[in-house]
Protein backbone atom coordinates (compact mmCIF):
# COMPACT_ATOMS: atom_id res chain seq x y z
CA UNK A 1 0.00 0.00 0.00
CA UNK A 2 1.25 3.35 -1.24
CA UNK A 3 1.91 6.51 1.32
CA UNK A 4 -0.65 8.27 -0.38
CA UNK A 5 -3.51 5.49 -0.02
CA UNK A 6 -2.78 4.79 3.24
CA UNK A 7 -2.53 8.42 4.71
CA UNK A 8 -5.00 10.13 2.19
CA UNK A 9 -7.81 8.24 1.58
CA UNK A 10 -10.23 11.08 2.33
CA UNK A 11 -9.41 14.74 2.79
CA UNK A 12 -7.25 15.27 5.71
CA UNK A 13 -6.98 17.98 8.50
CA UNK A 14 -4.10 18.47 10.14
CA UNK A 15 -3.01 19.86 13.47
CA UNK A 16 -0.14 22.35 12.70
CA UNK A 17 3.48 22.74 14.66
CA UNK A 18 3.65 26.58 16.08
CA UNK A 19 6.97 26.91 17.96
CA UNK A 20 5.64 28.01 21.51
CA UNK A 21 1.92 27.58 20.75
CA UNK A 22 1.57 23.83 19.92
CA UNK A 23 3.81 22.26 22.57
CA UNK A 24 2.43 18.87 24.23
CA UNK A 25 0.38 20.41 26.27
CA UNK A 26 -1.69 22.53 23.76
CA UNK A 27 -1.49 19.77 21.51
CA UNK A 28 -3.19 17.61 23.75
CA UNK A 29 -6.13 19.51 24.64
CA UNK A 30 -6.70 20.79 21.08
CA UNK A 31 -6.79 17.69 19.91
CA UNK A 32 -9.24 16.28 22.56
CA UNK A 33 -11.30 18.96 21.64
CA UNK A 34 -11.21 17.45 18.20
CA UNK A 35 -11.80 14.25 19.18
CA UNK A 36 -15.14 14.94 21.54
CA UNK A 37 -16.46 17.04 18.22
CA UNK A 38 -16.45 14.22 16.01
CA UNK A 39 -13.74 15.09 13.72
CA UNK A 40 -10.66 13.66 15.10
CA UNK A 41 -7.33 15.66 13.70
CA UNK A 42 -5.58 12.88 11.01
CA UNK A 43 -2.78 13.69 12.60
CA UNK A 44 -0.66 16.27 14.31
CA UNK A 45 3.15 17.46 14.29
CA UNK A 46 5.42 18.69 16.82
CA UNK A 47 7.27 21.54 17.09
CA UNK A 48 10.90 21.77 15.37
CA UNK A 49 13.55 19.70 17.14
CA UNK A 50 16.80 21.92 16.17
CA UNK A 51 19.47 19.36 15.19
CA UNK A 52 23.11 21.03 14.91
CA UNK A 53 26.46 18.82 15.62
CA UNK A 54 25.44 15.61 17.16
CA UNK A 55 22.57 13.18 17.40
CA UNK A 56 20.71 14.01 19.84
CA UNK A 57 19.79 11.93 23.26
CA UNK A 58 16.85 10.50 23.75
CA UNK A 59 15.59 12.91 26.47
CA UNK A 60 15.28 15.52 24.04
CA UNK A 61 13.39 13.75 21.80
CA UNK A 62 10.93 12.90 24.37
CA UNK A 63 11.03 16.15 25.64
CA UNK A 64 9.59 17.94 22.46
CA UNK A 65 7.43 14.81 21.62
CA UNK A 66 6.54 13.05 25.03
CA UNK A 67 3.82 11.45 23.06
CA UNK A 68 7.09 8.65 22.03
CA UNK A 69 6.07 7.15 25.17
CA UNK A 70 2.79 6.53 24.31
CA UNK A 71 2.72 5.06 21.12
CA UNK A 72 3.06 8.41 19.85
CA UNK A 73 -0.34 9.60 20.21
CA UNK A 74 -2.03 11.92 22.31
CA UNK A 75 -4.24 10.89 24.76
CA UNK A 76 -7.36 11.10 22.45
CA UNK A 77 -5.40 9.10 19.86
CA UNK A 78 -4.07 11.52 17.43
CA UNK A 79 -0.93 10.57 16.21
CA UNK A 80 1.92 12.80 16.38
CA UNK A 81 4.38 12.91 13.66
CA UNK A 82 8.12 14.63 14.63
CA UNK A 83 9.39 17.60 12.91
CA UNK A 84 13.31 18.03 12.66
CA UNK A 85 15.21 21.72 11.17
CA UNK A 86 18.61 21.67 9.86
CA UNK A 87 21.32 21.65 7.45
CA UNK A 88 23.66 19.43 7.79
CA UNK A 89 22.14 16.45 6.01
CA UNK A 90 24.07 13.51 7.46
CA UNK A 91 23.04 14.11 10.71
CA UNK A 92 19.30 15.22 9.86
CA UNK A 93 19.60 11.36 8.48
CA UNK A 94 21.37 10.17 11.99
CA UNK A 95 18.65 12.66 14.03
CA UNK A 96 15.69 10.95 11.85
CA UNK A 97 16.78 7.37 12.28
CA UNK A 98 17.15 8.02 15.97
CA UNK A 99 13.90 9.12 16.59
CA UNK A 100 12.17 5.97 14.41
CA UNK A 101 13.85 3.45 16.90
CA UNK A 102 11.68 5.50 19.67
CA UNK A 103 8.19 4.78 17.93
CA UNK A 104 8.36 8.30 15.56
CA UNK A 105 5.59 7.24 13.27
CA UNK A 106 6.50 9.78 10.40
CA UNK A 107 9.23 12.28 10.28
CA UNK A 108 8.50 15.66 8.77
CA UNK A 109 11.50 18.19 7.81
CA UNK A 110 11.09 21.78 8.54
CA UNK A 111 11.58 24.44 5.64
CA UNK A 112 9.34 27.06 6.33
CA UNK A 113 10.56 28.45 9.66
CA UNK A 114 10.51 32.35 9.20
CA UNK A 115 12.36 33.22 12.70
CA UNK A 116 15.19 35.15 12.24
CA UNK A 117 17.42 33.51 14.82
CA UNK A 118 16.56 30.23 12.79
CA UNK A 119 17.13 31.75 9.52
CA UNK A 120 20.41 33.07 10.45
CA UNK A 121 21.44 29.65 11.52
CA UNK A 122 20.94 28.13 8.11
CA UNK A 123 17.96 26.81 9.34
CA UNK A 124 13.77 26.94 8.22
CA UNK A 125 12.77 28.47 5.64
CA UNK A 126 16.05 30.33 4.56
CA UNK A 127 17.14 26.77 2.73
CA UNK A 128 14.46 27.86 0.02
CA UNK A 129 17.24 29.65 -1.22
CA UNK A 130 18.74 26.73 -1.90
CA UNK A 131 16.98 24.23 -3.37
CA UNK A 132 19.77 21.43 -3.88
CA UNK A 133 20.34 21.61 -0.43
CA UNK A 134 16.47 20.66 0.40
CA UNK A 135 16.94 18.04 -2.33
CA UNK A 136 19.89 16.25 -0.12
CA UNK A 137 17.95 16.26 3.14
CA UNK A 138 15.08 15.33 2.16
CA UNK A 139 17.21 12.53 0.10
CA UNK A 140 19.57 11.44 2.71
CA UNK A 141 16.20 10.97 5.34
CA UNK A 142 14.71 8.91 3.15
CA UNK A 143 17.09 6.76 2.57
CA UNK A 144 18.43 6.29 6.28
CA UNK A 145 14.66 5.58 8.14
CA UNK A 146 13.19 2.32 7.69
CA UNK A 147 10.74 2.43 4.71
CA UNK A 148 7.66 1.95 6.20
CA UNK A 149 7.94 5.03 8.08
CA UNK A 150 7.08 8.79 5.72
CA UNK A 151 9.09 11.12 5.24
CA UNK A 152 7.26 14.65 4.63
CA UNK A 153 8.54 18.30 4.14
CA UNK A 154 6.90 21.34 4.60
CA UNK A 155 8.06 25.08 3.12
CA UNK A 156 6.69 28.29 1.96
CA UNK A 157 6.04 29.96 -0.83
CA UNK A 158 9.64 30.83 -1.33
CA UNK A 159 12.21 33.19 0.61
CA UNK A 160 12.59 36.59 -0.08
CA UNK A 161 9.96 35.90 -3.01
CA UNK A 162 8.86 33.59 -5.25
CA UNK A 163 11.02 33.69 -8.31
CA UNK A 164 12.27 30.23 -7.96
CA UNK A 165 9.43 28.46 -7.13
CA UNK A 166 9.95 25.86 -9.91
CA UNK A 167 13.21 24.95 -8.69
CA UNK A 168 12.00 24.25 -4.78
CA UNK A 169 9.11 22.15 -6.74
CA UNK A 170 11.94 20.27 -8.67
CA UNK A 171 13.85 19.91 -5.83
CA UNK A 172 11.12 17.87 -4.02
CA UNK A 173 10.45 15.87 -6.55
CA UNK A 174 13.90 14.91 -6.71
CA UNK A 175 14.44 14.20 -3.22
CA UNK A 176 11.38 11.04 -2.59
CA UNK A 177 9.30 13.09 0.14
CA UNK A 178 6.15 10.87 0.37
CA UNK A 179 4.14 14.24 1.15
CA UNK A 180 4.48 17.94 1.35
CA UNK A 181 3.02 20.92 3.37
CA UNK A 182 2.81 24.14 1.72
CA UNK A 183 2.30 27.61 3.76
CA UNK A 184 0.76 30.24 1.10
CA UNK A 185 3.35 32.66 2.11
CA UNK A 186 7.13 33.59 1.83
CA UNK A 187 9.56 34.19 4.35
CA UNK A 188 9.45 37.86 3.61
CA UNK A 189 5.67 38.12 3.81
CA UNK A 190 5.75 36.53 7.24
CA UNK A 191 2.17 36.17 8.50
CA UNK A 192 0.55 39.06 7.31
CA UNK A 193 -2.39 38.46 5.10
CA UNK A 194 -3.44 37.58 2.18
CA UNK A 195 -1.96 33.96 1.93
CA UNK A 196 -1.57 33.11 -1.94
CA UNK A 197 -3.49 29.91 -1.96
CA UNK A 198 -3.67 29.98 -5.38
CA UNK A 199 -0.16 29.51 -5.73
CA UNK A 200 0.20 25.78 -3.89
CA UNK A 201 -1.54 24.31 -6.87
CA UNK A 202 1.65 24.77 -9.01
CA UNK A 203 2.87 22.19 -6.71
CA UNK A 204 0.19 19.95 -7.58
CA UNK A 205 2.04 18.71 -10.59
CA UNK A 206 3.81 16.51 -8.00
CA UNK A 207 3.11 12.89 -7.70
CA UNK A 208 2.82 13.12 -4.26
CA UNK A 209 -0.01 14.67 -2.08
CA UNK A 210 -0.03 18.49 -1.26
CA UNK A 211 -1.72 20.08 2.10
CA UNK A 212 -2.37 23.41 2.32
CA UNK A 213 -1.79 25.99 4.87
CA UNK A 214 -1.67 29.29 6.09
CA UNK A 215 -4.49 31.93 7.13
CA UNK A 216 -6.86 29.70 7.68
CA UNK A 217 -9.45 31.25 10.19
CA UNK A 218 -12.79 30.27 9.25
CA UNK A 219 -14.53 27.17 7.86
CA UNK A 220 -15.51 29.64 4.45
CA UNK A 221 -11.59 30.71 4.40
CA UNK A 222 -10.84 26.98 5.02
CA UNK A 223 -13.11 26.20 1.59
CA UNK A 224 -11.72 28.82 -0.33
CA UNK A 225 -8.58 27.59 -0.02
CA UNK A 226 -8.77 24.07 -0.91
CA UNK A 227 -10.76 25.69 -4.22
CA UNK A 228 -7.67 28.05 -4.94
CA UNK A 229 -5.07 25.84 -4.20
CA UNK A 230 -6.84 22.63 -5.84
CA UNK A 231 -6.20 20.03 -3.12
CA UNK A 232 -8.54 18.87 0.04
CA UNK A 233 -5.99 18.62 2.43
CA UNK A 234 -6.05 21.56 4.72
CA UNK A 235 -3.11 22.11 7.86
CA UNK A 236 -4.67 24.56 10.48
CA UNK A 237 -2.80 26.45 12.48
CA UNK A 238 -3.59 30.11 14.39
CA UNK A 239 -7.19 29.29 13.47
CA UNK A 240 -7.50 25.92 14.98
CA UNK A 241 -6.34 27.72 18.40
CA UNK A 242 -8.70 30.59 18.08
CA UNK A 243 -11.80 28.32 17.44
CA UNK A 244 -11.00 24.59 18.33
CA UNK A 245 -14.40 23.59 16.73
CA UNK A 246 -12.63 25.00 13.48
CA UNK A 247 -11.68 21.53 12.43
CA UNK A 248 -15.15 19.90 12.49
CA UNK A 249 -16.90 23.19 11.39
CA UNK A 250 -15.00 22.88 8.20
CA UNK A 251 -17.77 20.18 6.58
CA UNK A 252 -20.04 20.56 9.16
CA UNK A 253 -21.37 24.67 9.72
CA UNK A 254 -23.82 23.37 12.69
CA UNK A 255 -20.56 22.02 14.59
CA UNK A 256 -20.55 24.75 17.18
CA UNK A 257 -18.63 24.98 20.68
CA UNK A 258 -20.06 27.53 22.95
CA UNK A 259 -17.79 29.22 25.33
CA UNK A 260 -19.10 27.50 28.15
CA UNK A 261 -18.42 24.35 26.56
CA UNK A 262 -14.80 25.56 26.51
CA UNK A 263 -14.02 26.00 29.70
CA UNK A 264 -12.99 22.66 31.04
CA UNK A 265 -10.85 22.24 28.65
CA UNK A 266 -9.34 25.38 29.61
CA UNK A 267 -9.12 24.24 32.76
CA UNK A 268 -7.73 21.12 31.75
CA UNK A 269 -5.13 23.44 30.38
CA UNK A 270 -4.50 25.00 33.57
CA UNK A 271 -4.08 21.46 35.61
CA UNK A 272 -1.56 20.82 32.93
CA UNK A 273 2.48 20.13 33.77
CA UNK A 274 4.58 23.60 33.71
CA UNK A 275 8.09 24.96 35.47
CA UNK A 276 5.68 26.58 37.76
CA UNK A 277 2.38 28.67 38.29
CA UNK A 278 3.51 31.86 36.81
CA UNK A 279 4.92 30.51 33.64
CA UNK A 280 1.59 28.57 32.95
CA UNK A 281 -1.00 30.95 33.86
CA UNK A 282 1.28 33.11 31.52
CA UNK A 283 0.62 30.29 28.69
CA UNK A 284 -3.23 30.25 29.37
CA UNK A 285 -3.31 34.53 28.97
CA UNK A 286 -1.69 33.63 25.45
CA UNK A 287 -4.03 31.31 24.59
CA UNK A 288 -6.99 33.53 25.75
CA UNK A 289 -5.56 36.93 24.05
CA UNK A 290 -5.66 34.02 20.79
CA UNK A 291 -9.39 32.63 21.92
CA UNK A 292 -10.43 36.28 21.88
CA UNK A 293 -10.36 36.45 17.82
CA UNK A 294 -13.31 33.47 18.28
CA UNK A 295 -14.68 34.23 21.22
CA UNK A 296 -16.11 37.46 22.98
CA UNK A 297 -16.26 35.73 26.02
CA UNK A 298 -12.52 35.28 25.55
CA UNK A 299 -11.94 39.56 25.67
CA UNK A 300 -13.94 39.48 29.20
CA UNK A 301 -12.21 36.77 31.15
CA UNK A 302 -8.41 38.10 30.28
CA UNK A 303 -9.33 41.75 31.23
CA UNK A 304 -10.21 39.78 34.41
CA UNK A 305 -7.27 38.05 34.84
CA UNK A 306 -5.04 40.06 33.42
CA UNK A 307 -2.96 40.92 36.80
CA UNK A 308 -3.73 37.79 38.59
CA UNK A 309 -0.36 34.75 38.53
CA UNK A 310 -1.81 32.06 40.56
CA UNK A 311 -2.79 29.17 38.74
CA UNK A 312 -5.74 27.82 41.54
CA UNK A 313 -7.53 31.61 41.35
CA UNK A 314 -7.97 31.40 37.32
CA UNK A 315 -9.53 28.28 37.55
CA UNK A 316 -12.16 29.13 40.32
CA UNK A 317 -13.09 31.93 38.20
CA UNK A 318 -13.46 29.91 35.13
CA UNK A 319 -15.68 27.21 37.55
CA UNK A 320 -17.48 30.11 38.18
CA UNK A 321 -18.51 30.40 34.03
CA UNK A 322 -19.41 27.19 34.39
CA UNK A 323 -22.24 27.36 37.38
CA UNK A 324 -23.66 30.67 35.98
């Protein structure tokens, strides 16, 4: 059975990796949020692992992707696929084949990073410069994990622009990816909107499947996209944490979660494992200011908690939602 039978059947929705947004933690409740709506996420990935001059120990790799441990899957059973960034592509091969003798279902190589201090590096999405150099990673992956086990890649649009757009597309069909991920954006255009959608179906010339991604808000956006960009396979990102329903709502408009419907997962959130009280009541406010673009409600519990740092007092005052 082909990659592409076996992962993409039907349409598939995908949970995206946000460095600092979509750590295990977030992961976990967004996708049990998923789950309990009906429309399970197909699968998720992690956030970059940064691989640099060694292979890295196994502690690392279960700190990033603590789902290893659990038949890499969250707790609601969405399996977790592990994203690595670098350059060197010998030891993205070593790093890949590492990670598959700890359970990593599928390994996914970064390429559309946009962070400076990653860029700078030689790291993300500045290797769309250089297109050969993709080609060899992606390559020398492939050929080091056991084949049973994907290899994916996901990029942008291009780097400072899109002039060589055909030669990133060439490049990945050179280099045996059994998938690839496609943000509608450059480097240079960041996250500010529009997202070109229309451009990913230039990639659809590929034998291989193509998801699409980027600005992504709304089920409508969501369906406009997979029209411009000619392929049903949608990644959601920012969206997906400002409406967790987003994924079901997508083919199903009465697939609704009310506010109050929210909150214990927020407070699931808040029960969650952090350094201490401070750093993950500061986590929840992010999430909130984020919930806030779906969710009045959102606006009126931050400006209430706004000041307050102990973890115990936020949830008694989202309890308190709850019995009103």
């Amino acid at each position: 059975m082909s990659f592409a039978t076996q992962f993409f059947s039907s349409p598939v929705r995908l949970l995206a990796p946000m460095e600092g947004l979509t750590d295990p933690l977030m992961r976990r409740i967004l996708t049990q949020v998923a789950h309990d709506v009906g429309r399970p996420y197909d699968w998720s990935v992690s956030e970059f692992i940064r691989v640099n001059a060694h292979v890295l120990p196994d502690h690392v790799f279960y700190r990033y992707v603590p789902e290893l441990l659990a038949a890499s899957q969250t707790a609601s059973g969405t399996p977790i696929h592990v994203q690595l960034l670098g350059s060197d592509s010998q030891l993205m091969a070593e790093n890949a084949l590492a990670v598959c003798a700890l359970g990593a279902l599928a390994i996914d190589l970064n390429f559309g990073c946009p962070a400076k201090t990653v860029n700078s590096h030689r790291g993300g999405s500045v290797l769309l410069d250089e297109p050969s150099v993709m080609r060899d990673i992606i390559s020398a992956v492939r050929l080091a994990v056991p084949p049973h086990i994907p290899v994916s890649a996901k990029i942008r649009l291009g780097y400072t622009d899109t002039s060589n757009m055909g030669d990133i597309r060439q490049a990945i069909a050179d280099s045996g990816a059994n998938w690839l991920t496609i943000h509608a954006r450059t480097k240079t255009q960041g996250y500010k909107p529009p997202a070109y959608w229309d451009k990913i179906a230039d990639f659809n010339q590929l034998p291989i499947p193509v998801i699409a991604n980027g600005e992504i808000w709304t089920a409508d956006q969501a369906r406009n996209c997979m029209t411009q960009a000619e392929t049903p396979h949608l990644m959601l990102g920012r969206g997906a944490v400002t409406r967790p329903d987003l994924v079901a709502n997508i083919d199903n408009n009465s697939v609704q979660i009310a506010w109050w419907q929210l909150i214990p997962y927020q407070i699931e959130f808040l029960q969650g494992e952090a350094k201490n009280d401070v750093v993950l009541v500061g986590r929840y406010k992010q999430w909130l200011a984020m919930l806030s673009k779906g969710y009045t409600e959102a606006k009126m519990m931050f400006d209430e908690i706004k000041r307050i740092k102990d973890r115990q007092r936020v949830i008694e005052i989202l309890q308190r939602g709850i019995n009103q």
